[in-house]
Protein backbone atom coordinates (compact mmCIF):
# COMPACT_ATOMS: atom_id res chain seq x y z
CA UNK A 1 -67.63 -4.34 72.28
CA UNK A 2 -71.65 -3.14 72.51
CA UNK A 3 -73.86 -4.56 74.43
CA UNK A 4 -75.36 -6.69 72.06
CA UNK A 5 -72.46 -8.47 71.23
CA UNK A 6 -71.20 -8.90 74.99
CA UNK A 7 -74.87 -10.71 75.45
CA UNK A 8 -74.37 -12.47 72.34
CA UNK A 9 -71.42 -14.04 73.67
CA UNK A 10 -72.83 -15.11 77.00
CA UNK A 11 -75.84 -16.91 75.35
CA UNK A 12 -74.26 -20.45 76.74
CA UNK A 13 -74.76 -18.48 80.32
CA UNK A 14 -78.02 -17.51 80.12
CA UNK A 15 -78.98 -20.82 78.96
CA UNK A 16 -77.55 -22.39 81.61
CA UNK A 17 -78.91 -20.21 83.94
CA UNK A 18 -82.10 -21.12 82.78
CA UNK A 19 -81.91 -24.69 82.46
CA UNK A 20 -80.96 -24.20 85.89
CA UNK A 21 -83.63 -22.27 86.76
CA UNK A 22 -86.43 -24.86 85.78
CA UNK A 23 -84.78 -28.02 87.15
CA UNK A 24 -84.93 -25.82 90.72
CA UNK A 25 -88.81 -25.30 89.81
CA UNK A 26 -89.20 -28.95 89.02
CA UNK A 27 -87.47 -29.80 92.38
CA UNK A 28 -89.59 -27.89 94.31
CA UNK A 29 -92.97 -28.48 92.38
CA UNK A 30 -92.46 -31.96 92.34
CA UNK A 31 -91.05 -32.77 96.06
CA UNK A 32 -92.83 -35.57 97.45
CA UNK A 33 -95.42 -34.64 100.48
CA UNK A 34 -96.84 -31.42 100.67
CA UNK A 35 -95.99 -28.77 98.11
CA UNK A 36 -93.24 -26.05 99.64
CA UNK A 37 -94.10 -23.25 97.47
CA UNK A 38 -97.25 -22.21 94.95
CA UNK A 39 -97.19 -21.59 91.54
CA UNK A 40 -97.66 -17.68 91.42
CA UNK A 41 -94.92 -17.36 94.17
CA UNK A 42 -92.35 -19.78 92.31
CA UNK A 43 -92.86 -17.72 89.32
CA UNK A 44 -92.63 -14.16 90.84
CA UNK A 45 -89.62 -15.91 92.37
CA UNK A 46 -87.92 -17.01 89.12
CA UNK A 47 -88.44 -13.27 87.32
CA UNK A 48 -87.08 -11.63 90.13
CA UNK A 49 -83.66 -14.09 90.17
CA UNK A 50 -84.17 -13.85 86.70
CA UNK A 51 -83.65 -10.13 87.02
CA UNK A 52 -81.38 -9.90 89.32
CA UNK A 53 -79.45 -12.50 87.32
CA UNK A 54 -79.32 -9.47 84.25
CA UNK A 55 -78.71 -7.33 86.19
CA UNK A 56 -75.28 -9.30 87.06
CA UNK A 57 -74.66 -9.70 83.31
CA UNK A 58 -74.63 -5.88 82.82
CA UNK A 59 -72.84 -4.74 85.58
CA UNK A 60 -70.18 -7.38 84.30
CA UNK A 61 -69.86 -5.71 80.94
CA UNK A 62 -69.85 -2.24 82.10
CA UNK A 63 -66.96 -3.00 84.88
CA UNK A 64 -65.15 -4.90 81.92
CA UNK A 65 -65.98 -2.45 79.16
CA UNK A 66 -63.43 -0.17 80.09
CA UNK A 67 -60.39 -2.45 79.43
CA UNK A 68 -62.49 -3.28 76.27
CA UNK A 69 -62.30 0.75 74.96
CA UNK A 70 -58.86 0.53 75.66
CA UNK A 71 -58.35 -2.24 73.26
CA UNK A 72 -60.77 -0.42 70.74
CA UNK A 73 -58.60 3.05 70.93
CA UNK A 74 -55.73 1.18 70.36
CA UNK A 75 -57.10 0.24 67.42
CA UNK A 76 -57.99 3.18 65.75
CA UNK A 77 -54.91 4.11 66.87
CA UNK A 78 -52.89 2.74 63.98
CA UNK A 79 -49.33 2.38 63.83
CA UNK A 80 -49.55 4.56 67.13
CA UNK A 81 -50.58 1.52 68.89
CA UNK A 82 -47.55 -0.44 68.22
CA UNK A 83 -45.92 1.67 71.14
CA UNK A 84 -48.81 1.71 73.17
CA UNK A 85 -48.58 -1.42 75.74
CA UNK A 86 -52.15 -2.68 76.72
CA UNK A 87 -52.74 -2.17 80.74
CA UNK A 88 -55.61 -2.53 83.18
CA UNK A 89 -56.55 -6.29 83.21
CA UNK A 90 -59.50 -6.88 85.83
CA UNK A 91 -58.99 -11.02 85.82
CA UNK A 92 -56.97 -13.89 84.92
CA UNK A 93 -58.30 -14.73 81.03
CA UNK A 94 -57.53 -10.42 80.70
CA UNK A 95 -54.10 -10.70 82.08
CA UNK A 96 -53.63 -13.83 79.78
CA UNK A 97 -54.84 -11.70 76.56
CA UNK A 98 -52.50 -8.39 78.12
CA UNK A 99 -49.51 -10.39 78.09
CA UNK A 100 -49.63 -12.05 74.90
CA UNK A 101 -50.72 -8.55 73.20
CA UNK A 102 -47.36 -7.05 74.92
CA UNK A 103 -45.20 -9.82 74.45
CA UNK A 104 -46.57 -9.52 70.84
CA UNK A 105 -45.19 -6.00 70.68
CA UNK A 106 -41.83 -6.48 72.44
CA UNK A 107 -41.17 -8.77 69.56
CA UNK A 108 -42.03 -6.12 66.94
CA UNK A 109 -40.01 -3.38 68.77
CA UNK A 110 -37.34 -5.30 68.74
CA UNK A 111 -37.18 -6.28 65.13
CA UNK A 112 -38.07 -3.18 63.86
CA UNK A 113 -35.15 -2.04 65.83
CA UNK A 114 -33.00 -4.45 64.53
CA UNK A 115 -33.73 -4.12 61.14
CA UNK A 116 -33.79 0.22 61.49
CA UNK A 117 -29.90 -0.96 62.14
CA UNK A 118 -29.29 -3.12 59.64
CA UNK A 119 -30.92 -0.32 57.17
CA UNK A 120 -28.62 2.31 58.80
CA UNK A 121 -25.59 -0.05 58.53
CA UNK A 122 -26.73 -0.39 54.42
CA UNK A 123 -27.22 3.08 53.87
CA UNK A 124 -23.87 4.43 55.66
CA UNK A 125 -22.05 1.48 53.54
CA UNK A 126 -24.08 2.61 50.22
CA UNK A 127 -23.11 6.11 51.57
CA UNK A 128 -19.51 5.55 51.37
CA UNK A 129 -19.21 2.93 48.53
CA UNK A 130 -20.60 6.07 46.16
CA UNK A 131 -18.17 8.53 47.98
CA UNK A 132 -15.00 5.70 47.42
CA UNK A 133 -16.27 5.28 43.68
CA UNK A 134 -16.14 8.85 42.91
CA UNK A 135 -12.67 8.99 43.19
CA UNK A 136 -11.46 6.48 40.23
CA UNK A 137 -14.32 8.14 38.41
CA UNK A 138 -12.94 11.54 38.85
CA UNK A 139 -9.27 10.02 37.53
CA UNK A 140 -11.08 8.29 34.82
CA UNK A 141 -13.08 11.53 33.87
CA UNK A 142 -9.16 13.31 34.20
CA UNK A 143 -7.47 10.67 32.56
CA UNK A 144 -10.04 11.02 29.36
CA UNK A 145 -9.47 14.64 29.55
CA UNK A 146 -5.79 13.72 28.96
CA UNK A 147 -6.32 11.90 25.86
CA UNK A 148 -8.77 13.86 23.66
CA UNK A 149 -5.56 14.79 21.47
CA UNK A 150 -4.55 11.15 20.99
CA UNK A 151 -8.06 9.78 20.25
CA UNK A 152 -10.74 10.74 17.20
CA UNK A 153 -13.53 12.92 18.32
CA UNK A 154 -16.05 9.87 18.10
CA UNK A 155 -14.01 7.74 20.33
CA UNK A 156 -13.96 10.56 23.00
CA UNK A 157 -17.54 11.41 23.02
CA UNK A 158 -17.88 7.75 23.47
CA UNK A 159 -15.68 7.48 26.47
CA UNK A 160 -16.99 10.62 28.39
CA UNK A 161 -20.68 9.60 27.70
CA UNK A 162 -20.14 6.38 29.23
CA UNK A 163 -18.49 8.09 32.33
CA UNK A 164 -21.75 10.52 32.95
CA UNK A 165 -23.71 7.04 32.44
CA UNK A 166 -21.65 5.47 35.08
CA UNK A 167 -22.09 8.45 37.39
CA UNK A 168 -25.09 9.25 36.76
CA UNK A 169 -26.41 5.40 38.32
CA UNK A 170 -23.85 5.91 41.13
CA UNK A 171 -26.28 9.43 42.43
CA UNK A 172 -29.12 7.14 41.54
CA UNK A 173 -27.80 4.79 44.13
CA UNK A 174 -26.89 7.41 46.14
CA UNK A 175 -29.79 9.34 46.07
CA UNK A 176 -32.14 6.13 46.36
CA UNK A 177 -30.07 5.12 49.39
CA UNK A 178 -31.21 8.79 51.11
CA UNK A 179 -34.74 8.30 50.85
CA UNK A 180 -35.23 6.96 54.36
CA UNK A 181 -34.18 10.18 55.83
CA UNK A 182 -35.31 12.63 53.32
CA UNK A 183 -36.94 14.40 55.83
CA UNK A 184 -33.38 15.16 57.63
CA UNK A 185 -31.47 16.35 54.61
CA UNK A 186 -33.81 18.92 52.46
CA UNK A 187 -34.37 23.01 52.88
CA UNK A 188 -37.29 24.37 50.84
CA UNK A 189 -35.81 28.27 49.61
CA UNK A 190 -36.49 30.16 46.07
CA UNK A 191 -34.14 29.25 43.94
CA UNK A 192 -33.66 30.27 40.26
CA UNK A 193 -35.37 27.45 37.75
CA UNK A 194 -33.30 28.33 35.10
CA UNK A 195 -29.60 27.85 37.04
CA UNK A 196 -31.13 24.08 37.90
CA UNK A 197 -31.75 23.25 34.89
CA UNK A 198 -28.86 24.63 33.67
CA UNK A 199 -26.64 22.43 35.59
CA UNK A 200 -28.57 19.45 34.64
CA UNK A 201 -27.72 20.09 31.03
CA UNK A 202 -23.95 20.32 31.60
CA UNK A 203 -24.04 17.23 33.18
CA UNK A 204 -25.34 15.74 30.15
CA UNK A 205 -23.17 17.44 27.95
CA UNK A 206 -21.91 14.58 26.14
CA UNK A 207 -24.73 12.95 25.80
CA UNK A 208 -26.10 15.26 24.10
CA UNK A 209 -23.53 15.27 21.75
CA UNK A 210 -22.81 11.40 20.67
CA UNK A 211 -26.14 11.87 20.12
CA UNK A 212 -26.32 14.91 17.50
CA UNK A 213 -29.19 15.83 19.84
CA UNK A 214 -30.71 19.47 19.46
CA UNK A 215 -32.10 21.47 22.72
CA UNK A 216 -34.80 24.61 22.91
CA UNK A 217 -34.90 26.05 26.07
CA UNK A 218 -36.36 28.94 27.99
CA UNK A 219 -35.09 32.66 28.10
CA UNK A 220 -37.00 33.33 30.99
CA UNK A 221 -36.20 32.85 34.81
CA UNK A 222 -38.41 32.08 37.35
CA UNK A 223 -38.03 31.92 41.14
CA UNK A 224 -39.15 27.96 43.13
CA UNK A 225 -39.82 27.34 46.07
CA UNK A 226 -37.95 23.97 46.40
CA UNK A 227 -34.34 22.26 46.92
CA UNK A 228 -32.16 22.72 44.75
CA UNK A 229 -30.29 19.58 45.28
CA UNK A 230 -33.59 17.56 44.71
CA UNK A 231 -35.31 19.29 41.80
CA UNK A 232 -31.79 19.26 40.09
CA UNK A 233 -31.78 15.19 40.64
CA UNK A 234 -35.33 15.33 39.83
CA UNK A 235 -34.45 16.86 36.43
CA UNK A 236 -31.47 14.91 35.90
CA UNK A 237 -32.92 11.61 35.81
CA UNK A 238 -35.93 13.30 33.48
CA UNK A 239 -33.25 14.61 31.13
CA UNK A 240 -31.27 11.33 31.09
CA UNK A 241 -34.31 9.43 30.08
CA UNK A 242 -35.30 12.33 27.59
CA UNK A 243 -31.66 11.65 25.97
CA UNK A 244 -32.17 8.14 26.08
CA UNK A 245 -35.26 7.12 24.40
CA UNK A 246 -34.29 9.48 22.27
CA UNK A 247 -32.84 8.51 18.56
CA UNK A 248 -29.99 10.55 16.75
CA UNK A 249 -30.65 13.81 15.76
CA UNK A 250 -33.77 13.94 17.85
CA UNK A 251 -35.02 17.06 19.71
CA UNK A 252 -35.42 18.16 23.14
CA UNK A 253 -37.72 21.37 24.20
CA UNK A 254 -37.59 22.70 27.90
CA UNK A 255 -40.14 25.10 28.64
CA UNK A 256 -41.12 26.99 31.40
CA UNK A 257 -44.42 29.37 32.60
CA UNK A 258 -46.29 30.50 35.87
CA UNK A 259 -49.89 31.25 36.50
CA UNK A 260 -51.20 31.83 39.51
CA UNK A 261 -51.18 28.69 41.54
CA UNK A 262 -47.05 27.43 40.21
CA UNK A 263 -44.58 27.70 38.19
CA UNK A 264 -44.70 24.38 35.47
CA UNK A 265 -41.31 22.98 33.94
CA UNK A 266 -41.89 20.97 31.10
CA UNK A 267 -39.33 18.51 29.30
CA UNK A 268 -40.43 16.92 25.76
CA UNK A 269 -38.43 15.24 23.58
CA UNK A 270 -39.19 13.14 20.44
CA UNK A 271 -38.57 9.86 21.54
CA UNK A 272 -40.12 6.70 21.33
CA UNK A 273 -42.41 7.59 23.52
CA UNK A 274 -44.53 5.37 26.22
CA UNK A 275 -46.63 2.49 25.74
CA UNK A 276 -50.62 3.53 26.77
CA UNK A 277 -50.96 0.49 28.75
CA UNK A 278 -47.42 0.91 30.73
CA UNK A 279 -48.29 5.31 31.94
CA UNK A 280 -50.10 3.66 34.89
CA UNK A 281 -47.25 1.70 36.04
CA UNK A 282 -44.46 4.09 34.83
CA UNK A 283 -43.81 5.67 39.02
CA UNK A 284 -43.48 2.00 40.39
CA UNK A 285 -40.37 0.77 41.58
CA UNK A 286 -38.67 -1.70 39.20
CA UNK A 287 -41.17 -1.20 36.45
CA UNK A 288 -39.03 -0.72 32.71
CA UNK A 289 -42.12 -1.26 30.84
CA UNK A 290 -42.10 -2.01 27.38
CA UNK A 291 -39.10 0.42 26.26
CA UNK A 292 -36.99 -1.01 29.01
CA UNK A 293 -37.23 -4.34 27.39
CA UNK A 294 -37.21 -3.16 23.77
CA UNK A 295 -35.18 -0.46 24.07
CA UNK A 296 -32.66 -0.61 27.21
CA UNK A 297 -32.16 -3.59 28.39
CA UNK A 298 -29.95 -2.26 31.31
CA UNK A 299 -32.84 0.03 32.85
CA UNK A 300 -33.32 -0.57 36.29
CA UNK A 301 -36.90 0.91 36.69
CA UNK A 302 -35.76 3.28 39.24
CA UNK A 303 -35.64 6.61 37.58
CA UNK A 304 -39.28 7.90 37.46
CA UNK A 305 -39.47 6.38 40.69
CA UNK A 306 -37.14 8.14 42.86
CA UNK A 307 -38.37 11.15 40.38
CA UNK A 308 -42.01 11.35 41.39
CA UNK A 309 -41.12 10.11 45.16
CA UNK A 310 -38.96 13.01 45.46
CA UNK A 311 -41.35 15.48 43.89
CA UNK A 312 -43.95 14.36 46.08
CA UNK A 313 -42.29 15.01 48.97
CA UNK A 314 -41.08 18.58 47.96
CA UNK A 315 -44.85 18.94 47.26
CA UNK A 316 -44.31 19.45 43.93
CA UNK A 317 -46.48 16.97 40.91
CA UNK A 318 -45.32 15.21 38.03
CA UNK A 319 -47.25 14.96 34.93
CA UNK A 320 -46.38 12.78 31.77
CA UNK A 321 -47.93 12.93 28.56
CA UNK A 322 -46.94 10.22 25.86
CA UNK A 323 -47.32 8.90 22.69
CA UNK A 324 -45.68 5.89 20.87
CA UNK A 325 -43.24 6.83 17.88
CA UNK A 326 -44.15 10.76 18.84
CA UNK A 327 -42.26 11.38 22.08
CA UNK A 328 -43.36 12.36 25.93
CA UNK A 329 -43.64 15.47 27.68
CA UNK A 330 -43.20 15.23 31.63
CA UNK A 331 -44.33 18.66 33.56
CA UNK A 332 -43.09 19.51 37.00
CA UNK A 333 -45.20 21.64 38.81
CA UNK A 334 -43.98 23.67 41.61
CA UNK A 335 -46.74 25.42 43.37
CA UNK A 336 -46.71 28.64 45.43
CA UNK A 337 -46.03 28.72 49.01
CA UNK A 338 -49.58 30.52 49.37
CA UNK A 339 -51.04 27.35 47.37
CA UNK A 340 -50.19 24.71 49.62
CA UNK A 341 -53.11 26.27 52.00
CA UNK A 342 -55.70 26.35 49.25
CA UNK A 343 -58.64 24.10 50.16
CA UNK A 344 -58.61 23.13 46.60
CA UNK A 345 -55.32 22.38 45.70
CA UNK A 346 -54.44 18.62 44.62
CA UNK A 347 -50.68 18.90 44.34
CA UNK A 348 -49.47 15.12 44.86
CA UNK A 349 -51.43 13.38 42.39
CA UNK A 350 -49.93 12.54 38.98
CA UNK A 351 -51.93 12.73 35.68
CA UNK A 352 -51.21 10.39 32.88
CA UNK A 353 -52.51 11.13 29.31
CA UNK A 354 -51.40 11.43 25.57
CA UNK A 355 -49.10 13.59 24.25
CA UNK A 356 -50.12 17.20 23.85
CA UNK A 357 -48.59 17.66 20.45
CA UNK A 358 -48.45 21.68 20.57
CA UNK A 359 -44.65 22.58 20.34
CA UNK A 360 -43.74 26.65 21.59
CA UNK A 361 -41.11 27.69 19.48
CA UNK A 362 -38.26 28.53 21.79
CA UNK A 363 -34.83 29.42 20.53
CA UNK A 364 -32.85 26.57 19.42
CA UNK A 365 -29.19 26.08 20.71
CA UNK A 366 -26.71 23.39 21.35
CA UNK A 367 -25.15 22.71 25.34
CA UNK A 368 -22.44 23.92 25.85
């Protein structure tokens, strides 16, 4: 609170003081008999009470102003403040204001505490739901395993792509579920690109295969500074949507290069491709878009999502280019470790635009 604004709110005061002021002049200009005082001294009398009067006013705001910066730090404190009780009242209508502030922030300890529980008690129950699943999935995935003799080579593919579906949502869960505590449970090293996205592919194997799909892929490998356990979720839920957007006999083309800021891993596939007006929206929570509707009505919107939240927070960028009937091309890049102190690096900001239609011709093969 300035000074202006302090006066501003004692304006009622100072008009009362000088209403009070001039019936006290009145008084004693207009007592009967002889007059008590002359003009001239009644008005050097009123400036000087008048002064004295401001001079009351200011010292007021000063003594007060400190409890007032207090209030104002806490403000530009943030969420800081929220932990920050307010102390120092000088008087009653302070002490009022203090308690209600405090009281005020008791409350919101204690819910946020409460519902930090509640969240811990969901997560640890998400936690071990996944872990309990993964067992009759395992028997199912042995069990289908046991079969392949008895059953035509359709009807298995069918079976074990429906199994990597299943498991596939229950690490989406899973994974979704760890986001609170991200920060607890990731370990940036180099690890080898190509042995990531290796992995990914086997555990889309079948997918793959019910759908006749074919696959170019990098020779190279390059070194990332990242987690492993991250990226390779990262790519997984690119690859499944790759495979599924994608019709029969489609194509998929990994590619990978480094310059001199990162290394870039790109997956395009000839899909269906993206809707211009849903790339905005495509890294919100929830959002299916257009193809979600049309196309997979069981899409829960949380792919992408938990794709470009993770990548964010490994410091690494995702980048989609798309274009209906033609097929999208999403590009993680992976900067340097020297990079992330380079005044002019923008690493967390993703670009949406249409598809760059230039293919590199890579060596075909089928996953193995």
């Amino acid at each position: 609170m300035n000074v202006g604004k302090y006066l501003q709110d004692h304006i009622a005061h100072m008009l009362f003081w000088l209403v009070g002021l001039l019936i006290a002049d009145l008084v004693l200009w207009l007592a009967p008999g002889q007059r008590l005082i002359s003009w001239p001294t009644l008005i050097y009398l009123d400036i000087l009470l008048t002064v004295f009067f401001l001079i009351f006013i200011v010292g007021v705001y000063y003594y007060r102003a400190k409890w007032y910066r207090g209030i104002q730090q806490r403000r530009q404190a943030g969420a800081d403040a929220l932990n920050w009780p307010l102390t120092g009242a000088q008087n009653e209508s302070q002490q009022y204001m203090q308690d209600y502030v405090n009281d005020i922030l008791t409350l919101h300890r204690q819910s946020t505490d409460q519902l930090l529980q509640e969240q811990e008690d969901q997560q640890a129950f998400i936690t071990r739901w996944v872990h309990d699943i993964k067992v009759p999935l395992a028997a199912l995935q042995l069990t289908s395993d046991q079969i392949a003799d008895q059953v035509d080579d359709q009807t298995y593919t069918d079976i074990t792509t429906q199994l990597e579906r299943v498991n596939h949502y229950v690490e989406e869960v899973l994974y979704y579920s760890r986001l609170s505590s991200f920060a607890n449970d990731y370990l940036l090293r180099n690890h080898s690109l190509r042995e990531i996205v290796s992995s990914a592919l086997r555990s889309q194997m079948n997918s793959f295969l019910g759908k006749n799909l074919q696959l170019s892929m990098f020779d190279n490998d390059f070194q990332v500074l990242t987690d492993d356990k991250w990226l390779l979720f990262i790519v997984n839920q690119i690859l499944a949507n790759s495979v599924q957007y994608t019709p029969q006999g489609g194509r998929i083309t990994i590619t990978a290069s480094q310059d001199k800021q990162a290394t870039q891993l790109t997956i395009q596939d000839t899909g269906v491709g993206i809707d211009p007006g849903d790339l905005p929206r495509i890294f919100q929570k929830g959002f299916t878009g257009k193809n979600g509707r049309e196309h997979n009505a069981q899409s829960t919107g949380l792919g992408l999502y938990l794709a470009h939240t993770m990548a964010q927070r490994l410091g690494h960028t995702l980048t989609v280019h798309s274009k209906p009937g033609q097929g999208t091309a999403v590009t993680i890049t992976m900067p340097f470790l020297s990079y992330y102190s380079d005044d002019h690096a923008t690493v967390t900001t993703p670009r949406l635009t249409g598809l760059n239609e230039s293919n590199q011709d890579d060596q075909e093969n089928t996953p193995q």
